[in-house]
C-alpha atoms as a PDB file:
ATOM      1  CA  UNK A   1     -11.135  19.656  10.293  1.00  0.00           C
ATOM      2  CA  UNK A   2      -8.508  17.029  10.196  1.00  0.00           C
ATOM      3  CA  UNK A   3     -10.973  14.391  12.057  1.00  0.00           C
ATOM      4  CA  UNK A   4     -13.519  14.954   9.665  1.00  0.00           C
ATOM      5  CA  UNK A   5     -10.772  14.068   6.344  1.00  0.00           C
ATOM      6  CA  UNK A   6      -9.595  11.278   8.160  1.00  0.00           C
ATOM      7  CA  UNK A   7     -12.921  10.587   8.560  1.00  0.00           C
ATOM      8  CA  UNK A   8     -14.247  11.057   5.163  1.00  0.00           C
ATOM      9  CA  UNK A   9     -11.050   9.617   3.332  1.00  0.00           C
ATOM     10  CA  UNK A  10     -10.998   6.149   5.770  1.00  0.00           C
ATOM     11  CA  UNK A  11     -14.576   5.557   6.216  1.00  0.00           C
ATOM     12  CA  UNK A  12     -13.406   2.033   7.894  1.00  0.00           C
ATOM     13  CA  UNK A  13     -11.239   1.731  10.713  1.00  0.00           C
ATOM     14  CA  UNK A  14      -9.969  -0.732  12.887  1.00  0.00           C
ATOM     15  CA  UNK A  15      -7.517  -1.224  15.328  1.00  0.00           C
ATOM     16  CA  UNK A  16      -5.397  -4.296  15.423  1.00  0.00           C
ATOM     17  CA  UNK A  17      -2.502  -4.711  18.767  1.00  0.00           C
ATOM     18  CA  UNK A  18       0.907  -5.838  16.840  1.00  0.00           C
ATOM     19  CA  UNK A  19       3.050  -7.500  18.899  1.00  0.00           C
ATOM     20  CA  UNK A  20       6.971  -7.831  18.638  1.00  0.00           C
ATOM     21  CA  UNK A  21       8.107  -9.586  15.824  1.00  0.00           C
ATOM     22  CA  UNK A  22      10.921 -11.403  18.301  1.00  0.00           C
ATOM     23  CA  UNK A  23      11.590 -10.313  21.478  1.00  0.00           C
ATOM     24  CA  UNK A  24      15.241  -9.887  21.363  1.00  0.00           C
ATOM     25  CA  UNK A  25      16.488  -6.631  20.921  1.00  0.00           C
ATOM     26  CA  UNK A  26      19.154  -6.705  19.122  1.00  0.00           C
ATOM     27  CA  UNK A  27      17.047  -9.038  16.521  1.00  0.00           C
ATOM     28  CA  UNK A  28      14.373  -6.544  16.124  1.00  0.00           C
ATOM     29  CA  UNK A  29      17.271  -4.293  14.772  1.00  0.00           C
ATOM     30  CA  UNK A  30      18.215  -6.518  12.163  1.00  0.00           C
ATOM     31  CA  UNK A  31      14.563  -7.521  11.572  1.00  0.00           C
ATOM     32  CA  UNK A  32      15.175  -7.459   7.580  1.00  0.00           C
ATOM     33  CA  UNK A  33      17.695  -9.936   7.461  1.00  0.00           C
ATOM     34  CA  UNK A  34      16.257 -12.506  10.373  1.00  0.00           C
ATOM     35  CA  UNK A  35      15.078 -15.713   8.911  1.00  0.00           C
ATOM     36  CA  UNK A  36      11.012 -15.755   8.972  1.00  0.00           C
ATOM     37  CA  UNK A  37      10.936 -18.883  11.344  1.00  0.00           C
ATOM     38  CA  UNK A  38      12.169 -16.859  14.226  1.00  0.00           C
ATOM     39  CA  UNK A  39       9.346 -14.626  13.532  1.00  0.00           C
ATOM     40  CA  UNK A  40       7.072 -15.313  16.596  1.00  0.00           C
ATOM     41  CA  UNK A  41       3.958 -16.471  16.168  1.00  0.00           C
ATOM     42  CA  UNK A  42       1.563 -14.417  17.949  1.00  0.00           C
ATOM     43  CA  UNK A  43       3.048 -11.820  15.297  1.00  0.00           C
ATOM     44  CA  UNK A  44       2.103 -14.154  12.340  1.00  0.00           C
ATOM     45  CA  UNK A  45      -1.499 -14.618  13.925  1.00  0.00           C
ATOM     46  CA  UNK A  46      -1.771 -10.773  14.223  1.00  0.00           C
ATOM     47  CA  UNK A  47       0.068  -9.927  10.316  1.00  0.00           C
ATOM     48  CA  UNK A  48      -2.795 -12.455   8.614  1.00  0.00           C
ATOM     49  CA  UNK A  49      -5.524 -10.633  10.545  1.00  0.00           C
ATOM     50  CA  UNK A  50      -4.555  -7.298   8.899  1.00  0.00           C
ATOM     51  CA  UNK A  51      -4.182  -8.498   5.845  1.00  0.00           C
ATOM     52  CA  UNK A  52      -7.840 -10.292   5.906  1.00  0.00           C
ATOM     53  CA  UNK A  53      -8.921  -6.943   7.435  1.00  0.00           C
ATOM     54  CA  UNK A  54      -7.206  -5.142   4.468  1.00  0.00           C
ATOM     55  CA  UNK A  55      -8.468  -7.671   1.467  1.00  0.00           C
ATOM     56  CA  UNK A  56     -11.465  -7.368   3.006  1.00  0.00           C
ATOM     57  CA  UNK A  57     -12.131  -3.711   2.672  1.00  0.00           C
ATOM     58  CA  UNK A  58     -10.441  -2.664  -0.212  1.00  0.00           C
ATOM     59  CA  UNK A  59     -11.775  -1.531  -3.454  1.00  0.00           C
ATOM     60  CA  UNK A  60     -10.231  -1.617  -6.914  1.00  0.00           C
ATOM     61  CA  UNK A  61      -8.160   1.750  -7.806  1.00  0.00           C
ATOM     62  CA  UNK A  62      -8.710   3.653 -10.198  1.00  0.00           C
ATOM     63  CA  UNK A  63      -5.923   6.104 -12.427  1.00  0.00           C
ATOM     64  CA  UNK A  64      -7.902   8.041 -15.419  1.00  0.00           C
ATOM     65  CA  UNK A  65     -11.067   5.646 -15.295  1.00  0.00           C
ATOM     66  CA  UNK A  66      -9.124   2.592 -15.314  1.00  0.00           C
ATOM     67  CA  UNK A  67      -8.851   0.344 -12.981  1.00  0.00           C
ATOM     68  CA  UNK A  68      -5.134  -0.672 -11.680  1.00  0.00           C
ATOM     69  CA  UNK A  69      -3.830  -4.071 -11.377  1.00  0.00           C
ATOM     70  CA  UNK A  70      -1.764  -4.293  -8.339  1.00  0.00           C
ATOM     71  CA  UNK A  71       1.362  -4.391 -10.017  1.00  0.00           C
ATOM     72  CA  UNK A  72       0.191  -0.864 -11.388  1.00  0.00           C
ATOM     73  CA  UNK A  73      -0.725   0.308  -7.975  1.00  0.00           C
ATOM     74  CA  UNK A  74       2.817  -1.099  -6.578  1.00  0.00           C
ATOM     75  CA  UNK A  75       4.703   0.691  -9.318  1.00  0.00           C
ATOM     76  CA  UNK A  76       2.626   4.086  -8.621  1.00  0.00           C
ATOM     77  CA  UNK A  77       3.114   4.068  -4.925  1.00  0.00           C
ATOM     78  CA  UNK A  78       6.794   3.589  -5.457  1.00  0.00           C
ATOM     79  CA  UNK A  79       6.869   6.492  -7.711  1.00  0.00           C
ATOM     80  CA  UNK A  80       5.016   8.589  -5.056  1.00  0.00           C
ATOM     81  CA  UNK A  81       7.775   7.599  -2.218  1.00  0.00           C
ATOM     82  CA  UNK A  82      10.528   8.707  -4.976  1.00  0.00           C
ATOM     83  CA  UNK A  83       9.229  11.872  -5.763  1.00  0.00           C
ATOM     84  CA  UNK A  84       8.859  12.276  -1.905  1.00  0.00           C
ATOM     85  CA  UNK A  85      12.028  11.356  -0.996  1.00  0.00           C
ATOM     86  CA  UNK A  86      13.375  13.387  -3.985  1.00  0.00           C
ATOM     87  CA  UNK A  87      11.325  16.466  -2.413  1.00  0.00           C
ATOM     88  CA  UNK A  88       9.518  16.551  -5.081  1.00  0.00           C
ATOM     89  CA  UNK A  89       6.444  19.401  -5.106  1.00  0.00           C
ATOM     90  CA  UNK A  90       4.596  18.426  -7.937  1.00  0.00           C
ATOM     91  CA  UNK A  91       3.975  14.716  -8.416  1.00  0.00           C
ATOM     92  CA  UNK A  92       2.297  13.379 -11.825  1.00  0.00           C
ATOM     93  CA  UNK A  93       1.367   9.865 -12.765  1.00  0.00           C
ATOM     94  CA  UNK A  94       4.173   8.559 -14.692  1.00  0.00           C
ATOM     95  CA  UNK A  95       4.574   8.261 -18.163  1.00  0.00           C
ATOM     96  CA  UNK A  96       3.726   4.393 -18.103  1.00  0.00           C
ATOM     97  CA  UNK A  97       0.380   5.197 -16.781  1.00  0.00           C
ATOM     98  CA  UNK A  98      -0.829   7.635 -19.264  1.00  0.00           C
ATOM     99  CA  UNK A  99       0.190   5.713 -21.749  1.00  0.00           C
ATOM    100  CA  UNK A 100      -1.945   2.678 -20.467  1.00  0.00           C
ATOM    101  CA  UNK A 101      -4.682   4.999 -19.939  1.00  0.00           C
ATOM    102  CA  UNK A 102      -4.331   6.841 -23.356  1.00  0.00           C
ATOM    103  CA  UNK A 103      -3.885   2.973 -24.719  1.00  0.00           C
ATOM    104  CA  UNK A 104      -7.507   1.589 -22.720  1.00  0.00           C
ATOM    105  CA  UNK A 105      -9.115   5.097 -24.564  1.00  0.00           C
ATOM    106  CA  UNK A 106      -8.586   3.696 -27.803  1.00  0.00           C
ATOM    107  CA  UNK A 107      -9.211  -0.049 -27.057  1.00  0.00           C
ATOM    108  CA  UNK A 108     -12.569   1.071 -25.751  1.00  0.00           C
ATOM    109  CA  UNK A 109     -13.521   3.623 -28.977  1.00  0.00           C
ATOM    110  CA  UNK A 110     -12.729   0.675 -31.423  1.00  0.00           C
END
């Protein structure tokens, strides 16, 4: 049953090899703070082919019929990771979005 969501819900799949960002250890730990030139660049090579692969494939989002920009889309997943973090049960689209939907509504009746 699970196969056949993941299935259903990522229609496209691909499988892209990462390799180490650096090979030292101790600079993989500290990987946020490393300059990016001493990222190497097989890793580089890899990172733009999954983001073409991702650009590629996507499709717009939608929240309430309307499409999101990706700041929108940014902001919501952020929310999502809060409320998960937060433990929350019962996440809702925030405020700002119904408002922008509620707002796109009446732009379209007039």
């Amino acid at each position: 049953m699970l196969r056949k969501a993941f299935k259903r819900l990522f229609p496209y799949r691909s499988l892209i090899s990462m390799p180490r960002p650096v090979t030292d250890e101790k600079q993989l730990q500290s990987i946020q703070s490393l300059s990016n030139r001493l990222v190497r660049s097989e890793f580089e090579d890899k990172l733009n082919l999954l983001r073409a692969n991702i650009g590629n494939n996507l499709k717009p989002k939608r929240l309430g019929g309307s499409i999101l920009t990706l700041r929108d889309f940014i902001k919501l997943a952020e929310e999502q990771c809060k409320a998960l973090n937060e433990k929350a049960t019962d996440f809702r689209a925030s405020s700002f979005f119904v408002e922008r939907n509620e707002a796109a509504k009446i732009h379209k009746g007039s």
